[in-house]
Protein backbone atom coordinates (compact mmCIF):
# COMPACT_ATOMS: atom_id res chain seq x y z
CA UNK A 1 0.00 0.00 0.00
CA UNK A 2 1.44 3.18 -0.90
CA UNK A 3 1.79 6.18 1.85
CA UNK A 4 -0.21 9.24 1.00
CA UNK A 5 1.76 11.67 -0.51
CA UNK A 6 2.16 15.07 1.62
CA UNK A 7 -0.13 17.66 1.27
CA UNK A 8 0.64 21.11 -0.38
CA UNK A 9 0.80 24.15 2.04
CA UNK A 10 -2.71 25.55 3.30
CA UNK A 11 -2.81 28.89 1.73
CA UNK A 12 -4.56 31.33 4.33
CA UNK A 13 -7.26 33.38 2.96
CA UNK A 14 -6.24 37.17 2.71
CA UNK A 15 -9.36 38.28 5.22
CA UNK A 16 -8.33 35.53 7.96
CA UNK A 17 -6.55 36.71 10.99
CA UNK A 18 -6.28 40.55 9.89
CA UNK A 19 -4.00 42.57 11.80
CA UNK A 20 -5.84 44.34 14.73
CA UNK A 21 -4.39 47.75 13.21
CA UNK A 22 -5.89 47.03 10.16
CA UNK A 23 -9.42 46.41 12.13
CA UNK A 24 -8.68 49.18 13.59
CA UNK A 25 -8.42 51.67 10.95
CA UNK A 26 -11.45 50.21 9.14
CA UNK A 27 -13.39 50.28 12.25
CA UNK A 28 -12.85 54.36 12.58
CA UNK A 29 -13.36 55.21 8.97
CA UNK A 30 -16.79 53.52 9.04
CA UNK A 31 -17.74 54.38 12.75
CA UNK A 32 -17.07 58.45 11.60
CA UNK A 33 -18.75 57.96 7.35
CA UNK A 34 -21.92 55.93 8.91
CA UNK A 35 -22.43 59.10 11.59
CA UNK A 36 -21.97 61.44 8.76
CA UNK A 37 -23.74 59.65 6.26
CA UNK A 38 -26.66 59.05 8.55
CA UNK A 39 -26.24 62.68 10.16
CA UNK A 40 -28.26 65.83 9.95
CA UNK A 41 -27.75 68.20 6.93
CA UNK A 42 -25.88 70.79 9.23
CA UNK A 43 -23.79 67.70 10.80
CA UNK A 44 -23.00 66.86 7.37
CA UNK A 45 -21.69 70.51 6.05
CA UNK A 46 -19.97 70.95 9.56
CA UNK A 47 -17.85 67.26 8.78
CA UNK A 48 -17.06 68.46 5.30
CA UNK A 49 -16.22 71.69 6.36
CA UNK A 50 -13.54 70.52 8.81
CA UNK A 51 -12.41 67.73 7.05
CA UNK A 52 -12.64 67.88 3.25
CA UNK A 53 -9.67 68.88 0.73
CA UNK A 54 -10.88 72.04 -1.14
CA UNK A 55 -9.69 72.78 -3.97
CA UNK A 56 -9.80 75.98 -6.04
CA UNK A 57 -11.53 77.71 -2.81
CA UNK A 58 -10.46 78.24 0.68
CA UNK A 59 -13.70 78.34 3.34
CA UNK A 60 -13.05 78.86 6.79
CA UNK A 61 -11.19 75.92 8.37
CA UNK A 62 -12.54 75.32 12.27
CA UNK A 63 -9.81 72.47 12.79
CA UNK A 64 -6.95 74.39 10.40
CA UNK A 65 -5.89 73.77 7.17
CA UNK A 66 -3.61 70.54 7.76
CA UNK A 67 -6.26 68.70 9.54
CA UNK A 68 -8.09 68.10 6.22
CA UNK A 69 -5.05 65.74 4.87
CA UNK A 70 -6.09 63.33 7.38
CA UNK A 71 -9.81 63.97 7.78
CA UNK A 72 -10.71 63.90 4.53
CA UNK A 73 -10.34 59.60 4.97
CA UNK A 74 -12.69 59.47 7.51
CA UNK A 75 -15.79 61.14 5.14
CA UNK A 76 -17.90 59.18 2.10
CA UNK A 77 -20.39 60.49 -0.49
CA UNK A 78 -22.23 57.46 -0.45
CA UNK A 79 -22.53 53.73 0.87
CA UNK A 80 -20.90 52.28 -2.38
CA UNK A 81 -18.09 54.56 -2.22
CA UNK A 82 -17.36 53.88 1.57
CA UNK A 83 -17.93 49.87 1.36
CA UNK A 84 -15.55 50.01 -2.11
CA UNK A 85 -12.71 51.65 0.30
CA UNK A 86 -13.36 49.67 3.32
CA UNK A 87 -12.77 46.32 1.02
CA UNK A 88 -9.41 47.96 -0.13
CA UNK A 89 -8.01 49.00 3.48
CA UNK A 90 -8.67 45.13 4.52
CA UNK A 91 -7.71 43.66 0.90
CA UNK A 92 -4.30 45.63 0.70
CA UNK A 93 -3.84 46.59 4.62
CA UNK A 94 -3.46 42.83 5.66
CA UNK A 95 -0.41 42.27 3.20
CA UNK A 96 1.36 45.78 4.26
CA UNK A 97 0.45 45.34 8.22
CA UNK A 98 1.97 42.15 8.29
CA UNK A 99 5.08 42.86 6.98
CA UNK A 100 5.26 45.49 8.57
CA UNK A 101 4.77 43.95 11.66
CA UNK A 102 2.24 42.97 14.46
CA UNK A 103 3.80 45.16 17.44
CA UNK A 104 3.20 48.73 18.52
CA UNK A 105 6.28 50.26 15.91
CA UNK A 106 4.70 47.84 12.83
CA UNK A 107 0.95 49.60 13.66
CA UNK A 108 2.74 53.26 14.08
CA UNK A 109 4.08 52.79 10.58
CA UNK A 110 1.55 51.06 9.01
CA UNK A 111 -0.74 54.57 9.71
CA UNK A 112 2.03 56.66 8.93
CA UNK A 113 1.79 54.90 5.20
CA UNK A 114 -1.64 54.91 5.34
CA UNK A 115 -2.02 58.56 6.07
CA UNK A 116 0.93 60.15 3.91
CA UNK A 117 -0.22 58.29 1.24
CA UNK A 118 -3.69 59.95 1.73
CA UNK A 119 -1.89 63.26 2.44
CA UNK A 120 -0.15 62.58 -0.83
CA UNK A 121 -2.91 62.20 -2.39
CA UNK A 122 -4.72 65.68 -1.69
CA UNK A 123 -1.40 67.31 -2.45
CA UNK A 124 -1.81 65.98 -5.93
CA UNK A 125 -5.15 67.02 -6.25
CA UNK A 126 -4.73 70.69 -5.31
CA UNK A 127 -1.38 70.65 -7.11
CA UNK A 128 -3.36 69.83 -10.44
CA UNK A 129 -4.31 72.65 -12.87
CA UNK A 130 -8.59 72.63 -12.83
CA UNK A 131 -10.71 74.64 -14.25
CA UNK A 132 -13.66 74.23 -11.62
CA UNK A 133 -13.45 74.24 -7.88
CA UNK A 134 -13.79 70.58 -6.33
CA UNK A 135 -13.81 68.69 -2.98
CA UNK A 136 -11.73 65.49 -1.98
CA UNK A 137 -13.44 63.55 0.40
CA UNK A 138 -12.67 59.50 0.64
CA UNK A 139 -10.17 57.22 1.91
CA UNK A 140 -8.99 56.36 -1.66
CA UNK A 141 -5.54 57.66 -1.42
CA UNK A 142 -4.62 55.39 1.34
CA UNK A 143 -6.11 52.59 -0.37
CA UNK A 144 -4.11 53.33 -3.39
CA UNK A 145 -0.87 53.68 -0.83
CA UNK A 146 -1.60 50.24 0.87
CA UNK A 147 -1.55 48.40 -2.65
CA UNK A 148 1.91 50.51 -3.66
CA UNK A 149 2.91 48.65 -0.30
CA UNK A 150 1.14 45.70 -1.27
CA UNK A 151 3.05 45.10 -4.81
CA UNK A 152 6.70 44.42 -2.74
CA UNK A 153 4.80 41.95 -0.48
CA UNK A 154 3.22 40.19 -3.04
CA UNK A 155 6.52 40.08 -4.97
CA UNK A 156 8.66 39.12 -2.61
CA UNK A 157 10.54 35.66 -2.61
CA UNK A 158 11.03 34.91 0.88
CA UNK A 159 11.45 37.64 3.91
CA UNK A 160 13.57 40.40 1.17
CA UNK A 161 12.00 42.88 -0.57
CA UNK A 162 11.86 43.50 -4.14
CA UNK A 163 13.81 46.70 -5.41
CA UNK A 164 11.67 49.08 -6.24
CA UNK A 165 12.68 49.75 -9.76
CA UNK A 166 12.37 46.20 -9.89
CA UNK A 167 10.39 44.36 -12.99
CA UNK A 168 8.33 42.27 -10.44
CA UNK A 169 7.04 45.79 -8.66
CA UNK A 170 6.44 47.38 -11.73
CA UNK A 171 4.73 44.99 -13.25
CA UNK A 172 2.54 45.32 -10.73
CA UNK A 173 2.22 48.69 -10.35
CA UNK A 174 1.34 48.92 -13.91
CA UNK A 175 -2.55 48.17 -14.58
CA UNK A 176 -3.21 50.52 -11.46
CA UNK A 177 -1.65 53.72 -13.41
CA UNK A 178 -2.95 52.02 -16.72
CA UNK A 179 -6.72 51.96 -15.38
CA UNK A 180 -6.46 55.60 -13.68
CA UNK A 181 -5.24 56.92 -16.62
CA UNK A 182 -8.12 55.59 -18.77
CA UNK A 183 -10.16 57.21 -15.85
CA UNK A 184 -8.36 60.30 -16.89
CA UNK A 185 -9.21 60.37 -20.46
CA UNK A 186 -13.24 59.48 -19.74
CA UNK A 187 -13.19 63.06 -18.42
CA UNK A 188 -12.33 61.32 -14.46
CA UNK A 189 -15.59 59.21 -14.53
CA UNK A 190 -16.48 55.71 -13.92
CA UNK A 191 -19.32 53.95 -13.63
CA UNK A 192 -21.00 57.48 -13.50
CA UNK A 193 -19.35 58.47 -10.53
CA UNK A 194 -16.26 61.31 -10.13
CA UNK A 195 -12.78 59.73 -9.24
CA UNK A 196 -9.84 61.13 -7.51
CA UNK A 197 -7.60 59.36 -10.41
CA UNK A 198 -5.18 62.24 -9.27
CA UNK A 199 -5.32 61.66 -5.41
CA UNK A 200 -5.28 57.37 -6.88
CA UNK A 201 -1.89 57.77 -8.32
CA UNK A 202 -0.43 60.26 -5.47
CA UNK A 203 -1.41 57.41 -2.79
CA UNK A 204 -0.04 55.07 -5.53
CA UNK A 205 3.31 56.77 -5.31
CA UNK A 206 3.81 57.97 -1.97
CA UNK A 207 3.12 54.08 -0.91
CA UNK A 208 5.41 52.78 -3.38
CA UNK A 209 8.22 54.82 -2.23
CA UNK A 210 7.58 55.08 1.26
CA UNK A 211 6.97 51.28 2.35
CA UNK A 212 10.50 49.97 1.79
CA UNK A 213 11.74 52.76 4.13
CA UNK A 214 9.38 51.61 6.85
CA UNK A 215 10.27 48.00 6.49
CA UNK A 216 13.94 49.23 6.46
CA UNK A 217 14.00 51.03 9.18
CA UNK A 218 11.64 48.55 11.42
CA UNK A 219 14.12 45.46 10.16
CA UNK A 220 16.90 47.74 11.49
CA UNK A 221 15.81 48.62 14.33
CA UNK A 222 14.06 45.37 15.72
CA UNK A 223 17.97 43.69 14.69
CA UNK A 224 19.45 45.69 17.22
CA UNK A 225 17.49 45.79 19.77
């Protein structure tokens, strides 16, 4: 009789055992859209008020002018748009968080990448020639920062990175730029809503360029300690 033959490795599905940072995060951004969302008309101006990114105008700010950068991801224009976001934190947070790490420095840097990707992303925005005032409201850029995080861990081969000028991570990166840019030339509609394709590929960027300093630096400093 002949032995069984060993099985092949379980592969863990990507929403199993997310990283309680990750949770986290998701928790707060649809704790704060559902209030808003759900909220009076006045709570509703009041939230974009403090928190939007304006662009092409400049109301009065009651938080100041940087706090919009990082409010901004905690406010929806609808239930699609907020559940489409929320699936993207969890989809590309659970590869970044967990190489970044499951201890107190790995969920410090896995918000810092989350939220100067974001920031990154309304820099873009108001850094782009318009013709028409607009708002930026959405956890998009973030999104679009976790998968420019996501493309090293998914091209890794073992515990090293990939370089970032690497064919593996652009390869990757690739159909993300391709499919904003198509976004671009449809006038910045899909599906007859209004993307941020701008805020998209400043996320895209600032993730791609700032995760293999985080995992650098963590490596570095968790080696020596």
């Amino acid at each position: 009789m002949n032995d069984p033959s060993p099985s092949a490795p379980r592969r863990e599905p990507i929403f199993n055992n997310v990283p309680a940072v990750v949770v986290g995060l998701a928790t707060a951004i649809l704790a704060a859209s559902v209030v808003v969302l759900l909220g009076s008309e006045s709570l509703q101006n009041q939230a974009v008020n403090a928190g939007a990114i304006f662009i092409g105008e400049t109301p009065p700010r009651p938080l100041g002018p940087a706090a919009p950068f990082v409010l901004h991801t905690f406010l929806h224009g609808g239930w699609a748009h907020l559940l489409m976001n929320l699936a993207g934190v969890i989809a590309f947070g659970v590869a970044a968080a967990r190489r970044l790490g499951d201890d107190l420095f790995g969920a410090a840097a896995f918000l810092i990448l989350f939220f100067a990707a974001a920031a990154a992303g309304g820099f873009a925005e108001i850094a782009t020639p318009r013709s028409e005032p607009a708002i930026l409201i959405g956890a998009s850029g973030g999104v679009f920062g976790l998968i420019g995080a996501a493309v090293y861990v998914l091209g890794a081969r073992g515990h090293r990175l990939p370089a970032p000028f690497s064919r593996r991570v652009l390869t990757m990166l690739a159909p993300w730029v391709v499919v904003n840019l198509v976004i671009a030339a449809l006038g910045g509609r899909f599906m007859g809503a209004q993307m941020a394709w701008v805020a998209h590929l400043g996320g895209l960027a600032a993730g791609w360029l700032l995760f293999p300093l985080l995992v650098a630096i963590l490596d570095q400093k968790r080696s020596s300690m």
